[in-house]
C-alpha atoms as a PDB file:
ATOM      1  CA  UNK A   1      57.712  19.129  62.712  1.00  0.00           C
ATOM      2  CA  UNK A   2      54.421  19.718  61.638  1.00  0.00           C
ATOM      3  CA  UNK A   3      51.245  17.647  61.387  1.00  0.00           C
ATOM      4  CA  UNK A   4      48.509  18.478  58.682  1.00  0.00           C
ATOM      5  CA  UNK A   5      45.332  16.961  59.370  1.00  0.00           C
ATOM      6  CA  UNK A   6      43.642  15.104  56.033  1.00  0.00           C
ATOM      7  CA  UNK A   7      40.952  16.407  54.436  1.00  0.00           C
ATOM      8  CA  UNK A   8      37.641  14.824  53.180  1.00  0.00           C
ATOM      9  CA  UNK A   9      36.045  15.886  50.231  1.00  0.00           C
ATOM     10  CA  UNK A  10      32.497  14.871  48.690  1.00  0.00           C
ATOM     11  CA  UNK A  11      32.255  15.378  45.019  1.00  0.00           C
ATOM     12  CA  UNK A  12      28.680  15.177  43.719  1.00  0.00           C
ATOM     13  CA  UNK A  13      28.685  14.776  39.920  1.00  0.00           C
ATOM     14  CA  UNK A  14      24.743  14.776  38.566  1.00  0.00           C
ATOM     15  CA  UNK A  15      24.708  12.288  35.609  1.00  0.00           C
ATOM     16  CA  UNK A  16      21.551  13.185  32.911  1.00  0.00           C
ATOM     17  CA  UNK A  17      20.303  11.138  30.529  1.00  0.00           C
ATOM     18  CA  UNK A  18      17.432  11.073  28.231  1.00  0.00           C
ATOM     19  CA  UNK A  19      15.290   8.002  28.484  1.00  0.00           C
ATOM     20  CA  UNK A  20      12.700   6.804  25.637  1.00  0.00           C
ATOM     21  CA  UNK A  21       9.295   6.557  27.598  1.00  0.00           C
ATOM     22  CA  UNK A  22       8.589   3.136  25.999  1.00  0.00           C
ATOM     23  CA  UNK A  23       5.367   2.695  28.358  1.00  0.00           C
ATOM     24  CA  UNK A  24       1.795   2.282  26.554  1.00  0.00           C
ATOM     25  CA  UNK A  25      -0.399   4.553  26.027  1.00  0.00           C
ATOM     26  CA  UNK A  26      -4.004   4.875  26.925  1.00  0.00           C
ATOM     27  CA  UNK A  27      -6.014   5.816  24.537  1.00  0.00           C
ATOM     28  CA  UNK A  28      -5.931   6.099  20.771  1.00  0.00           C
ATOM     29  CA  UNK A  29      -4.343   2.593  20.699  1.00  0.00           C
ATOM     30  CA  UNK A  30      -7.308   0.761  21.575  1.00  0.00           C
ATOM     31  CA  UNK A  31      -9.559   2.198  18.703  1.00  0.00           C
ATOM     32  CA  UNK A  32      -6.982   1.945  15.905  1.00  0.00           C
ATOM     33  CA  UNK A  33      -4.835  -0.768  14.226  1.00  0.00           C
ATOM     34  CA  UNK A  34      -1.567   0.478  13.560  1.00  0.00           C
ATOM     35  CA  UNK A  35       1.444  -0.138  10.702  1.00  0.00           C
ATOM     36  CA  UNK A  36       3.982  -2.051  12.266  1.00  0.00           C
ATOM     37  CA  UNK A  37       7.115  -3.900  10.526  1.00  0.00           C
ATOM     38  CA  UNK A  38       6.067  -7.588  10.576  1.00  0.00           C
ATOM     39  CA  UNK A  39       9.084  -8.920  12.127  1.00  0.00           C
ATOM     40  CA  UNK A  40       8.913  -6.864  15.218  1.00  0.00           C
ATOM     41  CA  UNK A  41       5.211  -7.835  15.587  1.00  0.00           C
ATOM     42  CA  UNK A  42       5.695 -11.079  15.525  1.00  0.00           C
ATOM     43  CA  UNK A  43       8.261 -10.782  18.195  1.00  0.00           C
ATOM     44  CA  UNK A  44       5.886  -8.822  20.067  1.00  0.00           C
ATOM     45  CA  UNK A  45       2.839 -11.134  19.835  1.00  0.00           C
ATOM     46  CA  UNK A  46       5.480 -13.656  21.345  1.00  0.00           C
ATOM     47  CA  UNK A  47       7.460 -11.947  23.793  1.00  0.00           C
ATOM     48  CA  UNK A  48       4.787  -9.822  24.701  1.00  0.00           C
ATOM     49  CA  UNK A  49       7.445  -6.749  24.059  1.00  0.00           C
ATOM     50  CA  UNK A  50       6.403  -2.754  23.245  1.00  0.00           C
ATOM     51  CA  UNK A  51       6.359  -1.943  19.378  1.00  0.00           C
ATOM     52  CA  UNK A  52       6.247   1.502  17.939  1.00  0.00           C
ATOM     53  CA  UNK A  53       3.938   1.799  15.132  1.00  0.00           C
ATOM     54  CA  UNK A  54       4.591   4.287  12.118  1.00  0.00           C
ATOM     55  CA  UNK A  55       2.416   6.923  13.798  1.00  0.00           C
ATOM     56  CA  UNK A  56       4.751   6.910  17.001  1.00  0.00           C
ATOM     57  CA  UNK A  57       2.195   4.928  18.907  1.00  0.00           C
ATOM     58  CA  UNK A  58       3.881   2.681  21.487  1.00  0.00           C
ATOM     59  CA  UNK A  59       2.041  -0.779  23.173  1.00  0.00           C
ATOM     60  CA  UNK A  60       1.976  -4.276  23.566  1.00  0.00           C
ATOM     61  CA  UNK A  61       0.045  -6.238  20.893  1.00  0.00           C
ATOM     62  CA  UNK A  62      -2.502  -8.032  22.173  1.00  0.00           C
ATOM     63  CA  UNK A  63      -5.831  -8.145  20.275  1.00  0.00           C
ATOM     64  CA  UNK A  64      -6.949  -8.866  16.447  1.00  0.00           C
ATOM     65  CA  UNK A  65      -6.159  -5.848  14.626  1.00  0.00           C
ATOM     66  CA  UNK A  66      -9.175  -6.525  12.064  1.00  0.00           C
ATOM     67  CA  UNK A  67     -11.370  -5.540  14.465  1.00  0.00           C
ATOM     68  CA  UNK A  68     -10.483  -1.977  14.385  1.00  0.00           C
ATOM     69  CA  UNK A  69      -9.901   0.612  11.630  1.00  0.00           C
ATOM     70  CA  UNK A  70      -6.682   1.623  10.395  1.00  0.00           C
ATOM     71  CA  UNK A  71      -4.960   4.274  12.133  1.00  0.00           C
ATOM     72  CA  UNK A  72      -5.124   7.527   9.530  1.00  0.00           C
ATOM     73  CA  UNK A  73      -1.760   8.783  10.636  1.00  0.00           C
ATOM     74  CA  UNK A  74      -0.380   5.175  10.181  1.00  0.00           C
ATOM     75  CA  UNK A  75      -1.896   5.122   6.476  1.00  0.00           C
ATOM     76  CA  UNK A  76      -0.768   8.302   5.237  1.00  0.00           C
ATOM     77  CA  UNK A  77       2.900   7.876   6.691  1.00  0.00           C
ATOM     78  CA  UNK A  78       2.678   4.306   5.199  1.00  0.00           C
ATOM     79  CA  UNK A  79       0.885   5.761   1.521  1.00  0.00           C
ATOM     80  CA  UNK A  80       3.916   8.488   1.628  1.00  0.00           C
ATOM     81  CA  UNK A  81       6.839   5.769   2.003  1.00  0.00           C
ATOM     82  CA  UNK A  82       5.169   3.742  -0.658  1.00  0.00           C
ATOM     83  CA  UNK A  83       4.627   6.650  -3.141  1.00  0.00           C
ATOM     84  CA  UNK A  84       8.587   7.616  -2.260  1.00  0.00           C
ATOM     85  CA  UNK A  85       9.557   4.004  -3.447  1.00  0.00           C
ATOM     86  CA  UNK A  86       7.497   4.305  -7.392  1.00  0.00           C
END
């Protein structure tokens, strides 16, 4: 009779995944006022949660957005949708 000794095996399996980088950005955010869906700013003002403007900006809301001029990117994403909807 004859005795086979066990073997151990280590299987490595990598797992990627894509993430959304939904940290804020320095910058641009703090010298425009961007288009944002009122609902989600509202929740945002609240919770204190990201929101992604129209432009692709990402941040926390924080300050009075008549203070600052409108973001051009925002506006002429946000004149296109409206001229698609005449």
């Amino acid at each position: 009779m004859t005795t086979e000794n066990p073997q151990r095996v280590t299987i490595l399996k990598e797992r990627t995944e894509e993430r959304l980088d939904l940290r804020p950005e320095e910058g641009d955010h703090e010298r425009f006022s961007h288009y944002v869906a009122k609902a989600k700013l509202t929740e945002a003002m609240v919770m204190g949660t990201p929101v992604i403007a129209l432009c692709g900006k990402v941040w926390v809301p924080s300050r009075n957005p008549d203070r600052f001029p409108v973001c051009p990117e925002c506006k002429e994403i946000w004149e296109s949708m409206r001229g698609a909807d005449k």
